[in-house]
Every structure is written in C-alpha cells, then in structure tokens.
Protein backbone atom coordinates (compact mmCIF):
# COMPACT_ATOMS: atom_id res chain seq x y z
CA UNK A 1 88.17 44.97 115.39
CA UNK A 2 89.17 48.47 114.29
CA UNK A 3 92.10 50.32 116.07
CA UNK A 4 89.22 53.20 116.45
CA UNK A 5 87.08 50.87 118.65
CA UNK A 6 89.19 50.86 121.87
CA UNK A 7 88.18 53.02 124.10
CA UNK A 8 91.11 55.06 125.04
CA UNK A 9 94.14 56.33 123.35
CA UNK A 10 97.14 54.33 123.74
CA UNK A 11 99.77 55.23 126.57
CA UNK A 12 102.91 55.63 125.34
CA UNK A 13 104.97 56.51 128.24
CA UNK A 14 105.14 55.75 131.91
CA UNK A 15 105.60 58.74 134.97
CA UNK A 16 106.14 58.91 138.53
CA UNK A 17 105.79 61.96 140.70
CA UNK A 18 107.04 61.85 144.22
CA UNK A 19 105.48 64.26 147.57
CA UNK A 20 107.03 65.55 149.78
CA UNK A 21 105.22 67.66 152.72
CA UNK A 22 107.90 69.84 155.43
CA UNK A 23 107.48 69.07 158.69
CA UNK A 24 108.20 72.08 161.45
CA UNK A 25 109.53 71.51 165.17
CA UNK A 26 108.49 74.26 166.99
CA UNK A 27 110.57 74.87 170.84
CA UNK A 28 109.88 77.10 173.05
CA UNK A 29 111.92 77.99 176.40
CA UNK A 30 111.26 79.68 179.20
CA UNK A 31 113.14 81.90 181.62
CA UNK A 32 115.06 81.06 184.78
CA UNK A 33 113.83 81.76 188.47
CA UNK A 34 113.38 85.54 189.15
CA UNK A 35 114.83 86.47 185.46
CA UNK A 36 111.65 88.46 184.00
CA UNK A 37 112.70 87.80 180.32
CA UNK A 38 111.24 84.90 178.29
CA UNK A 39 113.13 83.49 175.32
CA UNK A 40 112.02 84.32 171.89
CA UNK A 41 110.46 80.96 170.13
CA UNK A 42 112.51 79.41 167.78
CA UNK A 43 111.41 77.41 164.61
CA UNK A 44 112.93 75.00 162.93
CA UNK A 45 112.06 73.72 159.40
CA UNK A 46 113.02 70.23 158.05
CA UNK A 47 113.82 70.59 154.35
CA UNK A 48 112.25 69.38 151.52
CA UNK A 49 113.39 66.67 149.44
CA UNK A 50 113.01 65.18 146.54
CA UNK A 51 113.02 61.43 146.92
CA UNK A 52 114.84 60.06 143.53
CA UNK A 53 113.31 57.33 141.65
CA UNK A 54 115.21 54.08 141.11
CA UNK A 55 116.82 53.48 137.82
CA UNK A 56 115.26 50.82 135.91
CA UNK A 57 117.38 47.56 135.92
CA UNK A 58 117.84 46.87 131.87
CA UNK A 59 115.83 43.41 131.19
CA UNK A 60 113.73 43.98 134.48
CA UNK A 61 110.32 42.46 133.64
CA UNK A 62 107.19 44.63 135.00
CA UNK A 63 103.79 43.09 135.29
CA UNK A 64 100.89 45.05 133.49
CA UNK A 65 97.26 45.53 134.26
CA UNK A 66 94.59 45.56 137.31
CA UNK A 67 91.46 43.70 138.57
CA UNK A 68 89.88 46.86 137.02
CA UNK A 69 92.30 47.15 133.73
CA UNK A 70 93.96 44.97 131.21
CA UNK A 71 96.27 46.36 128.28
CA UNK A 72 95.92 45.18 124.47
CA UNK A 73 98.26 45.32 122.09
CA UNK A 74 97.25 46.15 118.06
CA UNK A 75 99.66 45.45 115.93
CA UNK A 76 100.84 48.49 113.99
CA UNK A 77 103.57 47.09 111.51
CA UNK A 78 104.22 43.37 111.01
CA UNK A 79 105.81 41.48 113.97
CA UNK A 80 107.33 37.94 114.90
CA UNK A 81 106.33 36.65 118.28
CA UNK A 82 109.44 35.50 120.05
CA UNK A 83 110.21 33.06 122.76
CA UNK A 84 112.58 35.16 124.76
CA UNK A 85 112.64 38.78 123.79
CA UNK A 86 115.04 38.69 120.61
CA UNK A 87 115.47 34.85 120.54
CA UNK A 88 113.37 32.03 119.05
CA UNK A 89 110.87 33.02 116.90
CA UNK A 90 107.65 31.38 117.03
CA UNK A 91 105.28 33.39 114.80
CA UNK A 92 105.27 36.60 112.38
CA UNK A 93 102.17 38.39 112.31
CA UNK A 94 100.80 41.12 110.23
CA UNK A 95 98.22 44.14 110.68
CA UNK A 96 95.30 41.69 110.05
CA UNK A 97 94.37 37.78 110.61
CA UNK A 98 93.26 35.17 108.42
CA UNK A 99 89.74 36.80 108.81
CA UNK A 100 90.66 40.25 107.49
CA UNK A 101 90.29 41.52 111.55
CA UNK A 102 93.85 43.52 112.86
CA UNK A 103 95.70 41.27 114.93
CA UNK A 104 95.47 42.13 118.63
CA UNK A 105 97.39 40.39 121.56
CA UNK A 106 96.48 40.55 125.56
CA UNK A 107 99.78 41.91 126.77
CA UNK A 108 100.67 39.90 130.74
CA UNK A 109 103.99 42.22 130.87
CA UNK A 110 106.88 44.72 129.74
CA UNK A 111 110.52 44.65 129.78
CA UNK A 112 112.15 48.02 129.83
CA UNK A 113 115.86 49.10 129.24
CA UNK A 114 118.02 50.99 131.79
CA UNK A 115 116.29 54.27 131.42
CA UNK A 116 112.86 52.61 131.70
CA UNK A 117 111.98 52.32 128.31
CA UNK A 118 109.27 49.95 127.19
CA UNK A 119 111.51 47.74 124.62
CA UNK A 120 109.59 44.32 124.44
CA UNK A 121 105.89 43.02 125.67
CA UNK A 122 104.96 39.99 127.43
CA UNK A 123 101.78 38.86 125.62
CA UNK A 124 99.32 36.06 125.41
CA UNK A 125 99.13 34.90 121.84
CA UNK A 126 96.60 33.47 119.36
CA UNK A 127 98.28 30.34 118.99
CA UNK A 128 98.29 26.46 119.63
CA UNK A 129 99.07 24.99 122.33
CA UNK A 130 96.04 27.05 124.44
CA UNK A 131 97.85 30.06 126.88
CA UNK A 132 100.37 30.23 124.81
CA UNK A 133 102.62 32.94 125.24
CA UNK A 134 105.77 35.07 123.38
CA UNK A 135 107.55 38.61 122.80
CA UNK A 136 106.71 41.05 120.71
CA UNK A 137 108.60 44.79 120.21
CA UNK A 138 106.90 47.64 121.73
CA UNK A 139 107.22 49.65 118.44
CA UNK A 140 105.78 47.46 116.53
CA UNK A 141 102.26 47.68 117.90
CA UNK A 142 99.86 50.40 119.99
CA UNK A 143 98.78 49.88 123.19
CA UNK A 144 95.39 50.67 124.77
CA UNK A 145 93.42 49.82 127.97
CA UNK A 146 90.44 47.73 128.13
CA UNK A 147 87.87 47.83 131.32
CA UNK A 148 86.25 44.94 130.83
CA UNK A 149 86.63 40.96 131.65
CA UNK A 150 84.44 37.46 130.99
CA UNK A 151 84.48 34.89 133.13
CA UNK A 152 82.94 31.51 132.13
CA UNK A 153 82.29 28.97 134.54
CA UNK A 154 81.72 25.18 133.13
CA UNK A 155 80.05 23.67 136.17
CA UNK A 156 77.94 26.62 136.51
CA UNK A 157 77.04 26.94 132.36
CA UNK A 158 77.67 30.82 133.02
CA UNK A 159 79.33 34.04 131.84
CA UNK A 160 79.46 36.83 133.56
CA UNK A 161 80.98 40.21 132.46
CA UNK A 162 82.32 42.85 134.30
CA UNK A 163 83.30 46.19 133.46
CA UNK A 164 85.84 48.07 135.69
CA UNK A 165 85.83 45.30 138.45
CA UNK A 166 82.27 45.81 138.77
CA UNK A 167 79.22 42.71 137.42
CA UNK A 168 77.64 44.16 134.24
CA UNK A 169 76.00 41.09 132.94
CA UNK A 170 75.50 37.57 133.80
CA UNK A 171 73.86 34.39 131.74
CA UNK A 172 73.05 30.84 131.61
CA UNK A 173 75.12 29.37 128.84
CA UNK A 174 75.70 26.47 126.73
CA UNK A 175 78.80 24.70 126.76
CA UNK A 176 80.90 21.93 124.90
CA UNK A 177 80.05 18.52 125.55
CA UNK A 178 81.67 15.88 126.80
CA UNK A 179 83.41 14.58 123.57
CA UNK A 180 84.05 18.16 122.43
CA UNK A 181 84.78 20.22 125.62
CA UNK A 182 85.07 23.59 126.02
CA UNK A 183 88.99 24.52 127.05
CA UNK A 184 89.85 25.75 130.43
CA UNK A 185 92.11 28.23 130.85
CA UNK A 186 93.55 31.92 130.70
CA UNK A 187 92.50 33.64 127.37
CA UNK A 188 91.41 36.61 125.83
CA UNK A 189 89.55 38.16 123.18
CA UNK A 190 91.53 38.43 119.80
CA UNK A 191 88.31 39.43 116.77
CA UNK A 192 84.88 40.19 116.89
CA UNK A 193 83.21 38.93 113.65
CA UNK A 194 79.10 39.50 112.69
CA UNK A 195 78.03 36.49 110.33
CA UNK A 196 76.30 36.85 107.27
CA UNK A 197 73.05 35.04 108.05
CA UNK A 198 72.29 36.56 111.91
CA UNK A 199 69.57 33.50 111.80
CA UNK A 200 72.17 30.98 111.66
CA UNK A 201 73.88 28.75 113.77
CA UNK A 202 76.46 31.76 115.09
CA UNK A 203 73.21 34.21 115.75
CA UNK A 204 74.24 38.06 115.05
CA UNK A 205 77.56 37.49 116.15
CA UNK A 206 80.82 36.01 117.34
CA UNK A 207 83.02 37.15 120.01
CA UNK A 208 86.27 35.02 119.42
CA UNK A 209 89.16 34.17 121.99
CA UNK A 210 92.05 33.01 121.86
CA UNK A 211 91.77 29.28 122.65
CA UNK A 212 91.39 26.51 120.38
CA UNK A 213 89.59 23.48 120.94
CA UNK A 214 91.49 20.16 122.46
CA UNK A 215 89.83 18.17 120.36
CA UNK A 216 88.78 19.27 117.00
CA UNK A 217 91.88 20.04 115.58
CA UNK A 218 91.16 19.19 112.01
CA UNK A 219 88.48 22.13 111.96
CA UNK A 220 88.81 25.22 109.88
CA UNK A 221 91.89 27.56 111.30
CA UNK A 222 92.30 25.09 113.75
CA UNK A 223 89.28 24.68 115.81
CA UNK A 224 89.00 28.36 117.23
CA UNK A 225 86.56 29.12 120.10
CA UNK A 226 84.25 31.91 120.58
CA UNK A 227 81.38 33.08 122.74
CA UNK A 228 78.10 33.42 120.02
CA UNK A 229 74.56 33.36 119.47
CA UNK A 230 72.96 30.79 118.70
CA UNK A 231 69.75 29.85 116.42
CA UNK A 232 69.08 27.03 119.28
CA UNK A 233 67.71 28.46 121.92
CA UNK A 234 66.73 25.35 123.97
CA UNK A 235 70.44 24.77 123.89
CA UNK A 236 71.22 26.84 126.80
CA UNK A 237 72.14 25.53 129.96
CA UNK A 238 72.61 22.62 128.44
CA UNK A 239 76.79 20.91 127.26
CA UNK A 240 76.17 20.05 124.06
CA UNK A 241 78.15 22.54 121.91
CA UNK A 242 81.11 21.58 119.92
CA UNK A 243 83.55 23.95 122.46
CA UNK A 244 81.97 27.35 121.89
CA UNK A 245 79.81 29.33 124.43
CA UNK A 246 76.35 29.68 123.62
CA UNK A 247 74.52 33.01 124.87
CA UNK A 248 70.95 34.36 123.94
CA UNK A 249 71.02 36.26 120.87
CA UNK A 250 70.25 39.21 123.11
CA UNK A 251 72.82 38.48 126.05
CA UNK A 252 75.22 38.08 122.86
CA UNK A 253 74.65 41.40 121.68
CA UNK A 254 75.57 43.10 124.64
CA UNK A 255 78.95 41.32 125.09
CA UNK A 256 79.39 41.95 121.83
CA UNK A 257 79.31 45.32 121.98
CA UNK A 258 81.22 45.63 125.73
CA UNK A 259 83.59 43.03 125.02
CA UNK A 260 86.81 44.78 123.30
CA UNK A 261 89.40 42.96 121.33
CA UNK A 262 92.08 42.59 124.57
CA UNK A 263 89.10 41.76 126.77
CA UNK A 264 90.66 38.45 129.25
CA UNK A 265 88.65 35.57 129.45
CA UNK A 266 88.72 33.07 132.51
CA UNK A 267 87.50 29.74 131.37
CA UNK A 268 87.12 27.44 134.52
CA UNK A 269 85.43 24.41 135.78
C-alpha cells in the first residue's frame, strides 16, 4: 500500500470548541391599588461564558476510532515498537516490509502529554503471538482514517464488509480446516499484494492481515493470513483452506479495492 491510497489526509492535531447560548429573565411589575403608574420592565441578561477545557493529564491514555472510523498509522521514518511507551522494545520497523509494501499499523489508542499533545500510539502490530500489541512515537509515522471494516464469521463461512457502519458487501467464503484453522481474533489489514499469475492459487489478489496462522508456523514469513481469490472455485463454503479466506475472484476484487491498509478485521466463530 502507497501512503497516496488512504483516503484522507492525515490529522495532525486535535480541537475542541465549546457553546455557549445567554439566557434572558425578563420581570415585569405592576402598580399598587389606585397608583395609575406601571413600572417600566426590567431585563436581565445572564453572561456568557466560556467553559474552559480540562488540561490533559500527562500519560492519560485516550481511546481512538468509531463504529464508523478506525485510524492507521504509516510509518514515516523507522520505528521500534515498544512494550510500554519508552520501555521494552519488541520490534524496529522500517518504511517498508519484507514484501517491499510500507509498514502500516491499526492504531487502538494515544497517549498525550500535559498540553494534550499526541506523544506515543497504542497500536495493533504485525507480529506473533496473534493481537499483539506495542508503542510506537507519534512522529515517527502519519496518521489517516479508514471507513471501512471486515468481519469474518467461521460458523457462518462469511465476510461481510462495511463501509462507514453501513453493509457494502457480503459472501460465502472458504475457510481453514480443521487441522489448519483459520485464527480468531482482533486484526487488521497491514499490505495489499496482486500476484503474478491472477490464475493461480491466490486469484488477482491478496488482502493480508495481521494474524498468523496457529499452526503452520514453519511457513514462509511465518504463516501470514490473508483474505484472496482463489483458482478453486468449488472451494467456497467449504473449510478446507490452509487458514486463509477464500472469496470469488470477483467478491475479491471489490474488497480489494475498499479494503485500505488499517482496515480492522473481526475474525470470529
């Protein structure tokens, strides 16, 4: 994936506005027995004010994202992935993966400073064991929204996709089979990657997430999982893949093309 393919410009910086509205009292008196005078009306006019916003608390951890959106991060400069934001490194990353794609993680969160800074990210990383998760720097990658999420259900041999909360696209599917299952959990996408031979076993294309597979850990880069095409079409509906998700090479295409590096993926059963 190519920083030019999300679909919005990163946001750099957070605001708040607070409204206020004035609210009048308005009495009115009237005159004594036999006194022919009335009393003028008199207004009074609550001021405005500005309601101040609360300081950040330095180290205060703020969730990120929506039903409707989900934040990626694209690494920008090389980064190590930390345990705790400074402490315990678990990974360093550069621009691009082993497949030449730049490295993009699902960000869950964001720890600001005292004057509400964005200093490190919360994010789900591309790593064994599956929903693995660490601390990158905020400067050291961009940050972009992403409208769309996949949701694979096992029992069902489905995915759907939906794009800003709403269903776009659903399919039968095939999944892993019983000696090679498919891993539940909490992922996202992390590359998008069109094989050479569209024919093949991977049809025109691979949509791969984050999750590895429990099994087949002697496999190339560790046993990655994707969603892909597939030159078996009587396959789907059926569990007999070696963890992937098998769509329709036409179904494929379309989650190819809606389904953004930083897209989350719910795999249940």
């Amino acid at each position: 994936m190519d920083r030019t393919e999300l679909s919005e410009r990163v946001i750099l910086g957070l605001s708040a506005a607070a409204v206020a509205g004035a609210v009048a009292a308005l009495a009115t008196g009237c005159g004594g027995g036999g006194s022919t005078r009335q009393s003028s009306p008199e207004r009074t006019v609550t001021a405005v004010r500005q309601t101040p916003q609360p300081a950040c608390a330095a180290g205060s951890l703020r969730p990120v994202g929506s039903a409707r959106t989900a934040w990626a991060a694209v690494v920008t400069r090389a980064t190590t992935a930390f345990a705790a934001p400074g402490r315990t490194p678990i990974a360093r990353f550069g621009l691009r993966n082993v497949n030449g794609v730049a490295t993009v993680f699902g960000i869950l969160g964001e720890e600001v400073d005292a004057a509400c800074r964005v200093r490190w990210l919360h994010v789900a990383l591309p790593l064994r064991p599956n929903g693995r998760t660490g601390w990158v720097r905020a400067a050291d990658v961009e940050r972009a929204p992403v409208h769309t999420r996949i949701t694979i259900d096992l029992s069902e041999r489905s995915v759907r996709l939906y794009r800003n909360g709403r269903l776009v696209l659903s399919s039968r599917a095939a999944i892993g089979s019983s000696a090679t299952p498919t891993p539940l959990g909490r992922y996202y996408v992390n590359q998008r990657l069109r094989p050479a031979d569209p024919g093949g076993p991977f049809g025109p294309g691979a949509v791969g997430i984050s999750a590895f597979s429990p099994v087949l850990t002697g496999w190339a880069q560790g046993g990655p999982i994707a969603i892909h095409g597939t030159n078996e079409p009587w396959s789907i509906g059926h569990a007999v893949s070696n963890g992937c998700v098998r769509l329709p090479n036409a179904i494929l295409r379309r989650v190819f093309r809606l389904a953004l590096a930083g897209t989350p993926v719910l795999i249940r059963g």
